[in-house]
C-alpha atoms as a PDB file:
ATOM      1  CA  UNK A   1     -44.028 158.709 -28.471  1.00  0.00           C
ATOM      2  CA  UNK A   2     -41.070 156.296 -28.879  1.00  0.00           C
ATOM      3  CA  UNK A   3     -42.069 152.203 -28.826  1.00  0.00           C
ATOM      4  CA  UNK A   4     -40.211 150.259 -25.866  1.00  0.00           C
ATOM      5  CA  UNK A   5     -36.929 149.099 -26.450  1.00  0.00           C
ATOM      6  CA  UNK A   6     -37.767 145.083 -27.513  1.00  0.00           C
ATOM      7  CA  UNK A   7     -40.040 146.095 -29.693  1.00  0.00           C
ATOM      8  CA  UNK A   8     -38.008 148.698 -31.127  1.00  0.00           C
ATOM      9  CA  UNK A   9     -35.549 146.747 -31.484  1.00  0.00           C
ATOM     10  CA  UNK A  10     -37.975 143.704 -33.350  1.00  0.00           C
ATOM     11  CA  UNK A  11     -38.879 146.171 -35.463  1.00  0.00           C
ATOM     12  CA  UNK A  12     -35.032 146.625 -36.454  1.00  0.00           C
ATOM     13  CA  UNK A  13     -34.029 143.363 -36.335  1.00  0.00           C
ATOM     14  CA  UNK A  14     -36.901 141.290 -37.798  1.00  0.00           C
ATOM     15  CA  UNK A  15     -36.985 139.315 -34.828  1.00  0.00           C
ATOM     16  CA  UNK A  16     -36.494 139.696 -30.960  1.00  0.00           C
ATOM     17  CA  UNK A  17     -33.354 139.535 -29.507  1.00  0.00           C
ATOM     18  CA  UNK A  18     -33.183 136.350 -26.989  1.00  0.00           C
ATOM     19  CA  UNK A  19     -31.372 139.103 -24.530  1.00  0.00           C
ATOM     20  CA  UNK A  20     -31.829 142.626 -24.456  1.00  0.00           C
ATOM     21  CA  UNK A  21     -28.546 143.446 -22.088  1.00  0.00           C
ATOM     22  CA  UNK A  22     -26.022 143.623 -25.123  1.00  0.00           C
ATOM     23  CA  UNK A  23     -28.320 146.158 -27.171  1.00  0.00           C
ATOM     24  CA  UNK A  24     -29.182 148.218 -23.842  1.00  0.00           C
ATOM     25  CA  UNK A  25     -25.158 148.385 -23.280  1.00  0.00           C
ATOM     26  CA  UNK A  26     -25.122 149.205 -27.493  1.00  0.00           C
ATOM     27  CA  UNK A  27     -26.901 152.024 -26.352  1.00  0.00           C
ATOM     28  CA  UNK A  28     -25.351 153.165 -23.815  1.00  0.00           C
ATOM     29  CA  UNK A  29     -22.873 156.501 -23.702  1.00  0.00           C
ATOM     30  CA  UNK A  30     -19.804 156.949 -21.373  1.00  0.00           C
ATOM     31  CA  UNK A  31     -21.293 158.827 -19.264  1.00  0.00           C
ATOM     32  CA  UNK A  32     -24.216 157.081 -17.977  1.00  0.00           C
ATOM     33  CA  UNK A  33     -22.499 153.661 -17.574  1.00  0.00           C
ATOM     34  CA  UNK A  34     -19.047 152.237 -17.379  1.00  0.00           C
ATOM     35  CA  UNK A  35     -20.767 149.445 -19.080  1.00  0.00           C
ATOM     36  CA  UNK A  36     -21.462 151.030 -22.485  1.00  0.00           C
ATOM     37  CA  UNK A  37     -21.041 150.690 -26.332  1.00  0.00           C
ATOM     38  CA  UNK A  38     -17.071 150.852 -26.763  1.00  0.00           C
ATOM     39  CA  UNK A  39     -16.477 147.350 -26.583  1.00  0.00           C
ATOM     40  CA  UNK A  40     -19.336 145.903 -28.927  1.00  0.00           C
ATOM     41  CA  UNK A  41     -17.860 149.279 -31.309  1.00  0.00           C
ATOM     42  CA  UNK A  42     -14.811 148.153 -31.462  1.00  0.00           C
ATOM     43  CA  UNK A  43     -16.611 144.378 -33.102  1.00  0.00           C
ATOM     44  CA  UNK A  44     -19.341 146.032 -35.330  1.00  0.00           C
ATOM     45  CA  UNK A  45     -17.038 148.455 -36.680  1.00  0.00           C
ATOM     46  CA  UNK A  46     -14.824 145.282 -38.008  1.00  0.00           C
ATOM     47  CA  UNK A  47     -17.895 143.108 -39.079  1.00  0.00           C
ATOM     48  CA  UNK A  48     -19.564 146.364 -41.039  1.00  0.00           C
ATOM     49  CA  UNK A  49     -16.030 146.819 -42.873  1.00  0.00           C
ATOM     50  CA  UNK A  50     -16.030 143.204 -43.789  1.00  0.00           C
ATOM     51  CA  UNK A  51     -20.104 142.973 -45.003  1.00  0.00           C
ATOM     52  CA  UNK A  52     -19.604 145.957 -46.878  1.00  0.00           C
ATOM     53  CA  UNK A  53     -16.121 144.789 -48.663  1.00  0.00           C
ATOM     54  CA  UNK A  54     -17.921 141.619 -49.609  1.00  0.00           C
ATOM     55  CA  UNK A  55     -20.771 143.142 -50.586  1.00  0.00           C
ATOM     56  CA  UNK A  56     -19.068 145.998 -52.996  1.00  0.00           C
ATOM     57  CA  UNK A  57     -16.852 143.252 -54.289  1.00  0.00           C
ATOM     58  CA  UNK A  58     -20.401 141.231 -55.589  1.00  0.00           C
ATOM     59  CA  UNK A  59     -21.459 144.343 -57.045  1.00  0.00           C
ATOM     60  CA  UNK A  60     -18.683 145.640 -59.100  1.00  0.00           C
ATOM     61  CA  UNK A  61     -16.718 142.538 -60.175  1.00  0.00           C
ATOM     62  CA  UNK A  62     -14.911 145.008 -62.532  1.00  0.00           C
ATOM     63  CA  UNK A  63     -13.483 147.530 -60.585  1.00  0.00           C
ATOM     64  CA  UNK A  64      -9.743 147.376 -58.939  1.00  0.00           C
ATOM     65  CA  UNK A  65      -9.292 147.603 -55.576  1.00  0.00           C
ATOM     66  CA  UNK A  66      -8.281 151.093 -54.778  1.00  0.00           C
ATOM     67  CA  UNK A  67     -11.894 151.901 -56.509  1.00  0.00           C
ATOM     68  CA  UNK A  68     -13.455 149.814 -54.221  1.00  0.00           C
ATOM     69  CA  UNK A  69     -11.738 151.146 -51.181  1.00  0.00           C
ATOM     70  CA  UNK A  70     -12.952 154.331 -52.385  1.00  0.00           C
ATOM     71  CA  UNK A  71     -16.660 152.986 -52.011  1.00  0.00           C
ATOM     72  CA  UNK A  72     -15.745 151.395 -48.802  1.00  0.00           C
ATOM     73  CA  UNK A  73     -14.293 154.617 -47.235  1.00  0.00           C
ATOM     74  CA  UNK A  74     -17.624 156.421 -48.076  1.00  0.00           C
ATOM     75  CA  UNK A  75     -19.789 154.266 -46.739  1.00  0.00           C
ATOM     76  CA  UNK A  76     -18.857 153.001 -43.158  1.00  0.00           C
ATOM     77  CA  UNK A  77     -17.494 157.206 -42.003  1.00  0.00           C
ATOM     78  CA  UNK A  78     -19.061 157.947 -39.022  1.00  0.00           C
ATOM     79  CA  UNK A  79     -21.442 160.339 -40.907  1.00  0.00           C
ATOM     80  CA  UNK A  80     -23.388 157.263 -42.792  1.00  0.00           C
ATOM     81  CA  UNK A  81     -23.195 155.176 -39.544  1.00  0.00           C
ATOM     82  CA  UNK A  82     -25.124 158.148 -37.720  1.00  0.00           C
ATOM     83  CA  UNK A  83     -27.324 158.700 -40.888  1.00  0.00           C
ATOM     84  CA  UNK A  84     -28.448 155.159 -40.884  1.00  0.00           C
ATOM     85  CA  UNK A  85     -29.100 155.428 -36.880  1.00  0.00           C
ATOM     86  CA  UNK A  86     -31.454 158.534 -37.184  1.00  0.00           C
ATOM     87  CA  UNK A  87     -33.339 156.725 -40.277  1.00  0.00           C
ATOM     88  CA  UNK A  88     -34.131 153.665 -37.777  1.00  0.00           C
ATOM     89  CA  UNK A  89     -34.729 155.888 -34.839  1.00  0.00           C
ATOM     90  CA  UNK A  90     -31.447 155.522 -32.757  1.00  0.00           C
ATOM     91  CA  UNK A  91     -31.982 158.555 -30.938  1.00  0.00           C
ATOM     92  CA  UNK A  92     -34.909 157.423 -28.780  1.00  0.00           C
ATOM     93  CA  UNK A  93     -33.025 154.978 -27.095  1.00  0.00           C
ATOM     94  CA  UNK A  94     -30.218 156.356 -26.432  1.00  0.00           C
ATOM     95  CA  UNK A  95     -28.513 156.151 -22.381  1.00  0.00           C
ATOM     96  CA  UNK A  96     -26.569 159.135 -21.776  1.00  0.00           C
ATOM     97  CA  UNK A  97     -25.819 160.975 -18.918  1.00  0.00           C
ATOM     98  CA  UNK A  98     -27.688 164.156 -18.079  1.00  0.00           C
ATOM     99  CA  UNK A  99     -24.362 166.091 -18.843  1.00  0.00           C
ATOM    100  CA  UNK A 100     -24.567 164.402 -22.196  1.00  0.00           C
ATOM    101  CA  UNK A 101     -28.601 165.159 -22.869  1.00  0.00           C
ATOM    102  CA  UNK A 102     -27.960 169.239 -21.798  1.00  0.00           C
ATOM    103  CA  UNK A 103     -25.246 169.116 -24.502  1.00  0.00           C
ATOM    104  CA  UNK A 104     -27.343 167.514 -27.380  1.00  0.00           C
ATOM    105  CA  UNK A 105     -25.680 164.428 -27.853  1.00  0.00           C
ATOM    106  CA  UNK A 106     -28.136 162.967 -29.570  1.00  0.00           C
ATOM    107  CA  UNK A 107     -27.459 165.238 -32.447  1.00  0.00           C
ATOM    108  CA  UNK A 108     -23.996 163.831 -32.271  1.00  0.00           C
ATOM    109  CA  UNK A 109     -22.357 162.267 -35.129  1.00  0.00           C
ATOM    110  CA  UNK A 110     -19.795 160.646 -32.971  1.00  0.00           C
ATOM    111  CA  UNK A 111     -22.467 158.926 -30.811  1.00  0.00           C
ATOM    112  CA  UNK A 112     -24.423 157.829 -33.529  1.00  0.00           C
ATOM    113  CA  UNK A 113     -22.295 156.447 -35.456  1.00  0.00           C
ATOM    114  CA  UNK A 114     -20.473 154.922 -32.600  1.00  0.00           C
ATOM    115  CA  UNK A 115     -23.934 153.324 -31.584  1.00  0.00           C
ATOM    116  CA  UNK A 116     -25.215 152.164 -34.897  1.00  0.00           C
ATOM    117  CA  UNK A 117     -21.697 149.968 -34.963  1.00  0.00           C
ATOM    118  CA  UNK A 118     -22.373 149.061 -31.493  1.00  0.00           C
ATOM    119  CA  UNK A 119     -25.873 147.489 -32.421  1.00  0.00           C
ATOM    120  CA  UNK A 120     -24.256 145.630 -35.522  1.00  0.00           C
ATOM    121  CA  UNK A 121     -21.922 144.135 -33.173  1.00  0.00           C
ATOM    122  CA  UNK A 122     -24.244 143.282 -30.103  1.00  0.00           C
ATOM    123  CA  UNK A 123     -26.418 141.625 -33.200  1.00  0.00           C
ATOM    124  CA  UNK A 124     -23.393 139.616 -34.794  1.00  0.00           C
ATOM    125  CA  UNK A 125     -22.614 138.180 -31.336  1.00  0.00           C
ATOM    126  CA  UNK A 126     -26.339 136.812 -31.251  1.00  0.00           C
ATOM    127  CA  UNK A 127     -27.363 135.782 -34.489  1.00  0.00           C
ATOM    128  CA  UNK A 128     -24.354 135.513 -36.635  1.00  0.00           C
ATOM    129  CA  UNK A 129     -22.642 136.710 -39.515  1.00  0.00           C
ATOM    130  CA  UNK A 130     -25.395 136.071 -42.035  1.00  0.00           C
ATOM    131  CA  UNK A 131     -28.235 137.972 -40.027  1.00  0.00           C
ATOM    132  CA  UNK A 132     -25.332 140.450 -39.429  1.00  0.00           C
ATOM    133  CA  UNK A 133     -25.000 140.565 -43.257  1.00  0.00           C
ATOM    134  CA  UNK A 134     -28.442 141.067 -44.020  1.00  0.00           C
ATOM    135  CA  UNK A 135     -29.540 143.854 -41.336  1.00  0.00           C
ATOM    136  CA  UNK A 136     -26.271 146.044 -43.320  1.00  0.00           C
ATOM    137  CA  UNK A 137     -27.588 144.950 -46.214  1.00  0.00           C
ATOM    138  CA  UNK A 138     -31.159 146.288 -45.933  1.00  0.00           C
ATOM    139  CA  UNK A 139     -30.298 149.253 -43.197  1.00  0.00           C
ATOM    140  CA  UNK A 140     -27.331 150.493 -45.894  1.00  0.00           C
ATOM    141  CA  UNK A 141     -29.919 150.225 -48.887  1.00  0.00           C
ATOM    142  CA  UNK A 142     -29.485 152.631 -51.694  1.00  0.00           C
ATOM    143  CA  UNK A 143     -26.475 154.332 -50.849  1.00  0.00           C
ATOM    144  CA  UNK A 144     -24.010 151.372 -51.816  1.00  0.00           C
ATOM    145  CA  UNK A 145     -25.005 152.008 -55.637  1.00  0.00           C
ATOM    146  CA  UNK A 146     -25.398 155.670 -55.414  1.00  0.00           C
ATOM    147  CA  UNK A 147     -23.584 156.836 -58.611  1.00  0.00           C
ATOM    148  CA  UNK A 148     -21.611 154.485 -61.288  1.00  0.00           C
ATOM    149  CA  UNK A 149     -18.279 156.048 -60.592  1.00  0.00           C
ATOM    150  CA  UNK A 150     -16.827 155.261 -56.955  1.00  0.00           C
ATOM    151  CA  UNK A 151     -17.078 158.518 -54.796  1.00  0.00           C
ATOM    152  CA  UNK A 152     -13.140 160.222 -54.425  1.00  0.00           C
ATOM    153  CA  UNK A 153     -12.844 161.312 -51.234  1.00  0.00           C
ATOM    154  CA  UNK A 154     -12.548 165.397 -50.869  1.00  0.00           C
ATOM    155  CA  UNK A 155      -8.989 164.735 -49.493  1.00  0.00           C
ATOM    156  CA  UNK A 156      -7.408 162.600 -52.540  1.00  0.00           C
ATOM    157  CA  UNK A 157      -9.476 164.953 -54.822  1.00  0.00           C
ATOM    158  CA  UNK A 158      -7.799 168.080 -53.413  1.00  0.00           C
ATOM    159  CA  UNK A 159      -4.606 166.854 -53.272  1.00  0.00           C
ATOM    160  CA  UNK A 160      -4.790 165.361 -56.683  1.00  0.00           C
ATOM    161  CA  UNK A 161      -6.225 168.712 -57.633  1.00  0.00           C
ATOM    162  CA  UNK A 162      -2.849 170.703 -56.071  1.00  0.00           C
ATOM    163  CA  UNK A 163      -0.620 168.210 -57.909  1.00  0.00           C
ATOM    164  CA  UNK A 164      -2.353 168.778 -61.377  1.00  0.00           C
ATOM    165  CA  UNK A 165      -2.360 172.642 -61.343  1.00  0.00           C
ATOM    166  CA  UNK A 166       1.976 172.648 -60.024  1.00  0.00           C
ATOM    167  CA  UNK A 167       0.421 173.994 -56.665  1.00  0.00           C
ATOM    168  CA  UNK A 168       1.933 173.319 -53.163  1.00  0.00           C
ATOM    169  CA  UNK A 169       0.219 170.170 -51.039  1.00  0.00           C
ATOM    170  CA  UNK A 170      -2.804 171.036 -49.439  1.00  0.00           C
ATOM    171  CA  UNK A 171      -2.199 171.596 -45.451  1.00  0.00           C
ATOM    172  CA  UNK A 172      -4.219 170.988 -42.782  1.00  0.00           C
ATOM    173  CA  UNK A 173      -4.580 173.032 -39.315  1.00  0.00           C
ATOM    174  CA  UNK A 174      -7.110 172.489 -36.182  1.00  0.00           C
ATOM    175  CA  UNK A 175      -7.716 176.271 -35.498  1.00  0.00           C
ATOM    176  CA  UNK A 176     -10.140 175.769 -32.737  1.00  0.00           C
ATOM    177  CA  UNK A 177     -11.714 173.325 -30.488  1.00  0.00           C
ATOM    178  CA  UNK A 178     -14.640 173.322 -28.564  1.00  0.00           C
ATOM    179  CA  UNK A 179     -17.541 172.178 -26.807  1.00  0.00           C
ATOM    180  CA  UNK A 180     -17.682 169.308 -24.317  1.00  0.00           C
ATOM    181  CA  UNK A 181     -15.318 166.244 -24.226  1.00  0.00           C
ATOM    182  CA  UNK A 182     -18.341 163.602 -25.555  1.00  0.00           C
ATOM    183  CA  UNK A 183     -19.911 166.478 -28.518  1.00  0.00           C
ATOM    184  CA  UNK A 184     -16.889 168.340 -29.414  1.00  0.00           C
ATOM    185  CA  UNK A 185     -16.252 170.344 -32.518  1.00  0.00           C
ATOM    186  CA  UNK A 186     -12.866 171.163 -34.545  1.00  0.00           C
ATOM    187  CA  UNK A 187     -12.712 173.801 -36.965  1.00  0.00           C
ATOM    188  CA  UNK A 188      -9.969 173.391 -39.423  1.00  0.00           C
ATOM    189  CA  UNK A 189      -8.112 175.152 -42.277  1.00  0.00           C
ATOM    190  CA  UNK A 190      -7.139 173.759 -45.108  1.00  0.00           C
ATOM    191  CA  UNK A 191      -4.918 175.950 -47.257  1.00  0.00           C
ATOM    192  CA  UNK A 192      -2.347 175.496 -50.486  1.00  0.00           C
ATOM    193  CA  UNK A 193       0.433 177.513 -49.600  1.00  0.00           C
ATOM    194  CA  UNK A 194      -1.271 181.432 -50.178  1.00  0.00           C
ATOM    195  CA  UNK A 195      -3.019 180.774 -53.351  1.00  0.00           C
ATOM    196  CA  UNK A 196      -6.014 179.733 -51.726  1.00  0.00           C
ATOM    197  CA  UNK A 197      -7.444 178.508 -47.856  1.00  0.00           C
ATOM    198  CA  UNK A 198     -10.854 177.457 -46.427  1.00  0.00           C
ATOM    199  CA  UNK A 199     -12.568 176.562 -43.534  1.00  0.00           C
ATOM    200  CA  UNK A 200     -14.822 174.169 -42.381  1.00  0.00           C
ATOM    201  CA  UNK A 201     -16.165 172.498 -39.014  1.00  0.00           C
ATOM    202  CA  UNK A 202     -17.003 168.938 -37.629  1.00  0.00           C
ATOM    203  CA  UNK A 203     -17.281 166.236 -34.658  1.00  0.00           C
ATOM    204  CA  UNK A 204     -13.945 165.408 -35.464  1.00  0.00           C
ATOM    205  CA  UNK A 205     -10.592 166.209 -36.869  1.00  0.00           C
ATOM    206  CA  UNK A 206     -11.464 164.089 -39.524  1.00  0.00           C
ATOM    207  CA  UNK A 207     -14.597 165.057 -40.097  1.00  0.00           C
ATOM    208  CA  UNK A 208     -13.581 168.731 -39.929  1.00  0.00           C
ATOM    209  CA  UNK A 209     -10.391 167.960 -42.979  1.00  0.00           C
ATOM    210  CA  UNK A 210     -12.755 166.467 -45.283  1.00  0.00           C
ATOM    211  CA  UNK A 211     -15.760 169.466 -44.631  1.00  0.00           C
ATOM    212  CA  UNK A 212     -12.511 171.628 -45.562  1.00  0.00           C
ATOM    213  CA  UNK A 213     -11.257 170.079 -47.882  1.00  0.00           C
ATOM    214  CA  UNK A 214     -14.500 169.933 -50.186  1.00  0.00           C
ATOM    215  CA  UNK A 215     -14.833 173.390 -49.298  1.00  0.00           C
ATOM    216  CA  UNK A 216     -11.808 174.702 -51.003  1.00  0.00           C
ATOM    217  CA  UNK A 217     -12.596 171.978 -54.223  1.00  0.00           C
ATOM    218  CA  UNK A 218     -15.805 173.752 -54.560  1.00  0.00           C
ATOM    219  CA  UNK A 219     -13.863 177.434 -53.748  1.00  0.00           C
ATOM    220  CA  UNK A 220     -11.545 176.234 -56.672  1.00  0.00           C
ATOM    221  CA  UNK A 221     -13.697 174.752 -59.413  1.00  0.00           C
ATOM    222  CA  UNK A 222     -16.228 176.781 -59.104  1.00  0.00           C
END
């Protein structure tokens, strides 16, 4: 059984919010409310890019800046956001419509990660950028120094890959799309001219390239 929301979100926090509106509209999906999480999004999206830029930039004083974009890339996707949401229990307090619930949208990246910047936002707006700081800080945990070498994304390695061997560019094509308008999925193929092609699925187009994209790396080297 899920704890009520102010204590949920105490728990989360370390402290309770003076008002719970801004998390309850954090929380809240397009289709239950036109009040809902885009707006505060739109801000925590913006202050997790800048606590995480400051915060790689501390930690590896001696890397150049395109390895630090790397890191930075990696770590604020939509897939960490939602990652980070289920490991402090997002999905209980969710709003969504009952459209939305029938479809699983709980399960959904896109939500999720939407959300979890939602929450840093509604929590910037109350108790600054230094709580704001610290709450990324501790929710992000481990996976800022996960490996010494900054992750390449699947995309850059590919392409870097096709470049390397004298092979064509690596291009990308949605071959399907489905599901509902708030859960859908794209399945896209990646291919380098007709030497080689894969396939791969996600909540997004993006999503989707990269899946692809690391499927044909793997396809190739292994």
């Amino acid at each position: 059984m899920s704890i009520a929301l102010p204590e949920w979100l105490t728990e989360t926090f370390g402290r309770r919010p003076a008002d719970i509106a801004p998390y309850q509209r954090a929380l809240t999906h397009g289709s239950q409310a036109a009040e809902n999480y885009e707006r505060l999004e739109f801000l925590g999206d913006r202050v997790l890019g800048l606590v995480m830029a400051e915060w790689l930039w501390e930690l590896f004083p001696k890397e150049p800046e395109g390895q630090l974009s790397k890191r930075l890339n990696a770590l604020v996707t939509g897939t960490v956001c939602a990652d980070v949401a289920r490991e402090l229990g997002v999905r209980a307090h969710l709003r969504l419509g009952k459209q939305a619930r029938d479809d699983g949208a709980y399960e959904s990246d896109n939500i999720l990660g939407d959300v979890m910047e939602a929450l840093i936002g509604a929590w910037y707006r109350e108790a600054g950028l230094d709580a704001a700081r610290a709450f990324v800080r501790k929710a992000w945990g481990h996976r800022v120094q996960h490996g010494d070498k900054a992750p390449q994304h699947p995309k850059s390695a590919l392409q870097e890959w096709a470049a390397a061997a004298g092979r064509r560019t690596p291009e990308y094509v949605v071959v399907d799309r489905s599901g509902p308008h708030h859960a859908p999925r794209f399945t896209v193929q990646v291919k380098i001219g007709s030497f080689a092609d894969a396939t791969a699925t996600g909540a997004n187009k993006q999503i989707a390239e990269t899946a692809a994209a690391k499927a044909l790396l793997e396809k190739l080297q292994g």
